[in-house]
Protein backbone atom coordinates (compact mmCIF):
# COMPACT_ATOMS: atom_id res chain seq x y z
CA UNK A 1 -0.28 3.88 28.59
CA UNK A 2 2.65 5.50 30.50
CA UNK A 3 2.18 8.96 29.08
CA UNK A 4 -1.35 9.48 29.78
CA UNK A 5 -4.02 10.12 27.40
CA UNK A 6 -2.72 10.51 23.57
CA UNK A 7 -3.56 13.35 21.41
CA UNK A 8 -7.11 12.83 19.85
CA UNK A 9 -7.65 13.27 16.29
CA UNK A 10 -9.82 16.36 16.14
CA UNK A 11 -11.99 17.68 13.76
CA UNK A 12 -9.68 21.00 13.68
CA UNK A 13 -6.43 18.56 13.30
CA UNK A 14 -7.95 17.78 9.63
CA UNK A 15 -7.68 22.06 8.21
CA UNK A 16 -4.56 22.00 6.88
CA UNK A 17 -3.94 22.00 3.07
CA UNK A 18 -1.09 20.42 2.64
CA UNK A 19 -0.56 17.56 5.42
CA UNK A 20 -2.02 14.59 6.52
CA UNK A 21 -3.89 14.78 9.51
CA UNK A 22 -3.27 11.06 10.44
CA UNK A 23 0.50 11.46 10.52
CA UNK A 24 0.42 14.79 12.28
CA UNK A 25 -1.08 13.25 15.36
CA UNK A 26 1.03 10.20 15.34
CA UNK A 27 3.96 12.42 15.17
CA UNK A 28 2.61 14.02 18.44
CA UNK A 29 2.00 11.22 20.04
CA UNK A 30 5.20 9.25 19.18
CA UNK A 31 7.15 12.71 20.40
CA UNK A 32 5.39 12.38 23.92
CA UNK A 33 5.77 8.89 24.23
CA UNK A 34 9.90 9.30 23.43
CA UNK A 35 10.07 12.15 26.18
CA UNK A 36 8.99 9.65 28.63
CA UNK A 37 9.04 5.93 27.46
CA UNK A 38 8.08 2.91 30.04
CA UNK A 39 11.59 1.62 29.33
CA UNK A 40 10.97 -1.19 32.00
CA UNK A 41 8.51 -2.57 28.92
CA UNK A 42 11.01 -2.18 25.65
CA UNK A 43 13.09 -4.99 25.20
CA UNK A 44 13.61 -4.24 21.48
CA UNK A 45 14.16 -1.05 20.13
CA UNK A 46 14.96 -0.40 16.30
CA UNK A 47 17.77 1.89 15.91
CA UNK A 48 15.31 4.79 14.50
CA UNK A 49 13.98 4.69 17.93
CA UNK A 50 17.33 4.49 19.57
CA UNK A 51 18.29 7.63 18.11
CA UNK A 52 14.76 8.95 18.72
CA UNK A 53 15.26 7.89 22.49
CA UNK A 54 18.64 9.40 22.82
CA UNK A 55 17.33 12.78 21.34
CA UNK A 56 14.14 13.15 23.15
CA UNK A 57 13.79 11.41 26.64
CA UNK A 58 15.38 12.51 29.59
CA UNK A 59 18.68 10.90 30.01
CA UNK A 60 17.68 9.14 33.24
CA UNK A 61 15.41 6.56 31.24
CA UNK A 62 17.09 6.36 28.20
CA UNK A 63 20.44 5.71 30.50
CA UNK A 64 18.43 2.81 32.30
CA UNK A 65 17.41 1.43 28.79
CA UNK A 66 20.55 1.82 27.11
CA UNK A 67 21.99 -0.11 30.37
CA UNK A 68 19.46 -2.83 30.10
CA UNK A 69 19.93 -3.49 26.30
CA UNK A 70 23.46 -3.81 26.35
CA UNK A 71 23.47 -6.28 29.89
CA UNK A 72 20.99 -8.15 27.60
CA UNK A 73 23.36 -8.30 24.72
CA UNK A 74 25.89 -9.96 26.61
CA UNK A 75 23.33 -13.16 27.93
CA UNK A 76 21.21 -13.70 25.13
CA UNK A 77 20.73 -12.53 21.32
CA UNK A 78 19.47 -9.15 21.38
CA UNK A 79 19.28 -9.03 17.51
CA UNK A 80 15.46 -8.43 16.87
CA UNK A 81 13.64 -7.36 13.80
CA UNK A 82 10.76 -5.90 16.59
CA UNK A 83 10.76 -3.04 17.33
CA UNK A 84 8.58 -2.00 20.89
CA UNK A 85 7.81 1.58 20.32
CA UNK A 86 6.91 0.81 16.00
CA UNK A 87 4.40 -2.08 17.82
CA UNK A 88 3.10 0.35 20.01
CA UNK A 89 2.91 3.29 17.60
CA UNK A 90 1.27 0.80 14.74
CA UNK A 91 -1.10 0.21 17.50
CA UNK A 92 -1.79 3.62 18.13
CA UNK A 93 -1.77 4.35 14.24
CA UNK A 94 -4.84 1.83 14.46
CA UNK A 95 -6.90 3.30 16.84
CA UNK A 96 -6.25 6.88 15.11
CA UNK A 97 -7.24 5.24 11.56
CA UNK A 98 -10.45 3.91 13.18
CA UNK A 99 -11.27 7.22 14.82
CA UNK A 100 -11.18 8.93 11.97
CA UNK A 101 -13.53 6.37 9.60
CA UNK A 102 -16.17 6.92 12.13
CA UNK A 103 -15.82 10.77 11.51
CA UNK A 104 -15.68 10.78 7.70
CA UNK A 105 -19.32 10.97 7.46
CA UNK A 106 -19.84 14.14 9.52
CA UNK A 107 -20.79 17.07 7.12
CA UNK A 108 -17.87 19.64 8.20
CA UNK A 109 -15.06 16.33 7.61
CA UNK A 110 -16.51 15.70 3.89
CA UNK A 111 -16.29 19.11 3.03
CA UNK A 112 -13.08 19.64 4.46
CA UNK A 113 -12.00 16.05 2.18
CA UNK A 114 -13.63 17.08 -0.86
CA UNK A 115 -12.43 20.86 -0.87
CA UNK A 116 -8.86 20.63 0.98
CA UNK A 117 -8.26 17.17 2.20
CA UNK A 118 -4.97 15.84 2.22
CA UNK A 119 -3.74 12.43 3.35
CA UNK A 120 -0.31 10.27 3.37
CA UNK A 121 -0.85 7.70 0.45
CA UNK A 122 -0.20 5.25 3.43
CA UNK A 123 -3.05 6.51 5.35
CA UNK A 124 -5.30 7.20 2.41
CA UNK A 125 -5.11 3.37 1.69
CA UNK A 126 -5.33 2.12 5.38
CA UNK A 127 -8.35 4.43 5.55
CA UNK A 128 -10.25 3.30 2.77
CA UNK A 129 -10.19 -0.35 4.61
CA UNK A 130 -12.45 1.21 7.20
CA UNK A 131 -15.01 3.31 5.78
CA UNK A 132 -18.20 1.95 3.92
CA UNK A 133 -17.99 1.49 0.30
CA UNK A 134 -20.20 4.87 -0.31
CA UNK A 135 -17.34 6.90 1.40
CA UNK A 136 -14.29 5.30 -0.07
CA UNK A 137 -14.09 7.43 -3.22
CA UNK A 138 -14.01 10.35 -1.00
CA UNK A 139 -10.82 9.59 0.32
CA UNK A 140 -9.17 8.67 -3.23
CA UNK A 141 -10.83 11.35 -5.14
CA UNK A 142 -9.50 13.84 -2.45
CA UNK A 143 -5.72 12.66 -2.75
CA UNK A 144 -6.28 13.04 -6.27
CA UNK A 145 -7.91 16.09 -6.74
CA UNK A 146 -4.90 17.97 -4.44
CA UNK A 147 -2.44 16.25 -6.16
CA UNK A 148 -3.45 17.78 -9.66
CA UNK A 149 -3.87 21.23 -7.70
CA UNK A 150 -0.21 21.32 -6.65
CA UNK A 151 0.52 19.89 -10.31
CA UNK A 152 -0.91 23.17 -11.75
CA UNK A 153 0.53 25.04 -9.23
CA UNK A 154 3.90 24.19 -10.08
CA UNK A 155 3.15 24.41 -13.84
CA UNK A 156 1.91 27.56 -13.00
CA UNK A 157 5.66 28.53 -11.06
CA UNK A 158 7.18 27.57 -14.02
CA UNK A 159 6.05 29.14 -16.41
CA UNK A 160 6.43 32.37 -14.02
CA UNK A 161 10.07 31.75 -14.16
CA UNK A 162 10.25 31.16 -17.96
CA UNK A 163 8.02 34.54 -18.65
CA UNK A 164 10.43 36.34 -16.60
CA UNK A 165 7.76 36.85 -13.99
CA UNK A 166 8.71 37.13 -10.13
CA UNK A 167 8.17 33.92 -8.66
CA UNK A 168 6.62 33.29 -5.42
CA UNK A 169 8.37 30.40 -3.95
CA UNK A 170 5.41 29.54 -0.75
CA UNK A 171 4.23 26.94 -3.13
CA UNK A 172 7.63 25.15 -3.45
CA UNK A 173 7.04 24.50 0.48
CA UNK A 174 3.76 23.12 -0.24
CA UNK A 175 4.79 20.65 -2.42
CA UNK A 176 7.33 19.94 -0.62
CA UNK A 177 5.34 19.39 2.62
CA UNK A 178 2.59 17.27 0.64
CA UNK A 179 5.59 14.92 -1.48
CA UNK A 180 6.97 14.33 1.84
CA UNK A 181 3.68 13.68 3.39
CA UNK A 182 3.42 10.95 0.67
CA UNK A 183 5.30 8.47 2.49
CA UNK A 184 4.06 8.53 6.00
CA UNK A 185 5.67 7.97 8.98
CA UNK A 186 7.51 4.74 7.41
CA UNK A 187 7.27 2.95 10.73
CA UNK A 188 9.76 0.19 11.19
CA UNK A 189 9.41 -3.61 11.47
């Protein structure tokens, strides 16, 4: 890999409330990969990434990618549904999904599931694929059991607001964070 080692998935990356742990360390490791990309290896870049690229790496690569892309353009179709860095960060997103099955069954990870856990419906689903039947629930009752917590929570806010009550608005983040958490990362191709 040309940025070194990735982030690990940790047991402390799972303590959060309100995000999924899966996506926060992909989001890490797709951030150091754009600050330095092995451009000689991307031939196909979707224009996420392109944008990504531009933002984030030093302008030296992305110069000598951008350069390469559009010589290729003018010799041969450079119209790809593949995208290079999704491949490599669905790859990633594999190992990271994998990691964390084999650390479901440790005592302090089911209590942090049962009591706080939080997970991307995308990775919730993916997960369940690789833990034993006996843990599976786990993972579905916890994405359901947070999502009827925030429920109340906003019920809760709303009814403040209606009784005239001051409302305290930290929860709007939280939902916020965990209905945009919902999706995933949404890698392309």
């Amino acid at each position: 890999m040309p940025n070194g080692d990735a982030p690990r998935l940790k047991t402390g990356d799972l303590f959060s409330d309100d995000a999924c742990p899966l996506c926060g360390v992909l989001k890490e490791f797709q951030a150091s990969y754009l600050r330095q990309p092995d451009t000689a290896l991307l031939a196909n870049v979707c224009g996420f990434h392109t944008w990504m690229i531009a933002k984030t790496a030093e302008a030296e690569s992305a110069a000598a990618l951008y350069l390469r892309l559009l010589d290729r353009g003018e010799t041969e179709d450079s119209q790809s549904d593949r995208c290079d860095v999704c491949d490599h960060m669905r790859r990633e997103e594999n190992t990271r999904l994998k990691e964390f099955a084999g650390q479901v069954a440790r005592p302090e990870v089911l209590k942090w599931l049962q009591q706080r856990g939080t997970f991307c419906v995308p990775h919730a689903q993916a997960l369940v694929m690789y833990l034993p039947e006996s843990l599976q629930n786990d993972v579905l009752l916890a994405l359901k059991k947070r999502r009827a917590e925030l429920r109340k929570k906003l019920v809760d806010l709303v009814q403040d607001a209606h009784g005239k009550r001051p409302v305290h608005g930290g929860v709007l983040g939280r939902v916020a964070e965990y209905l945009v958490a919902q999706r995933g990362l949404g890698l392309r191709s």
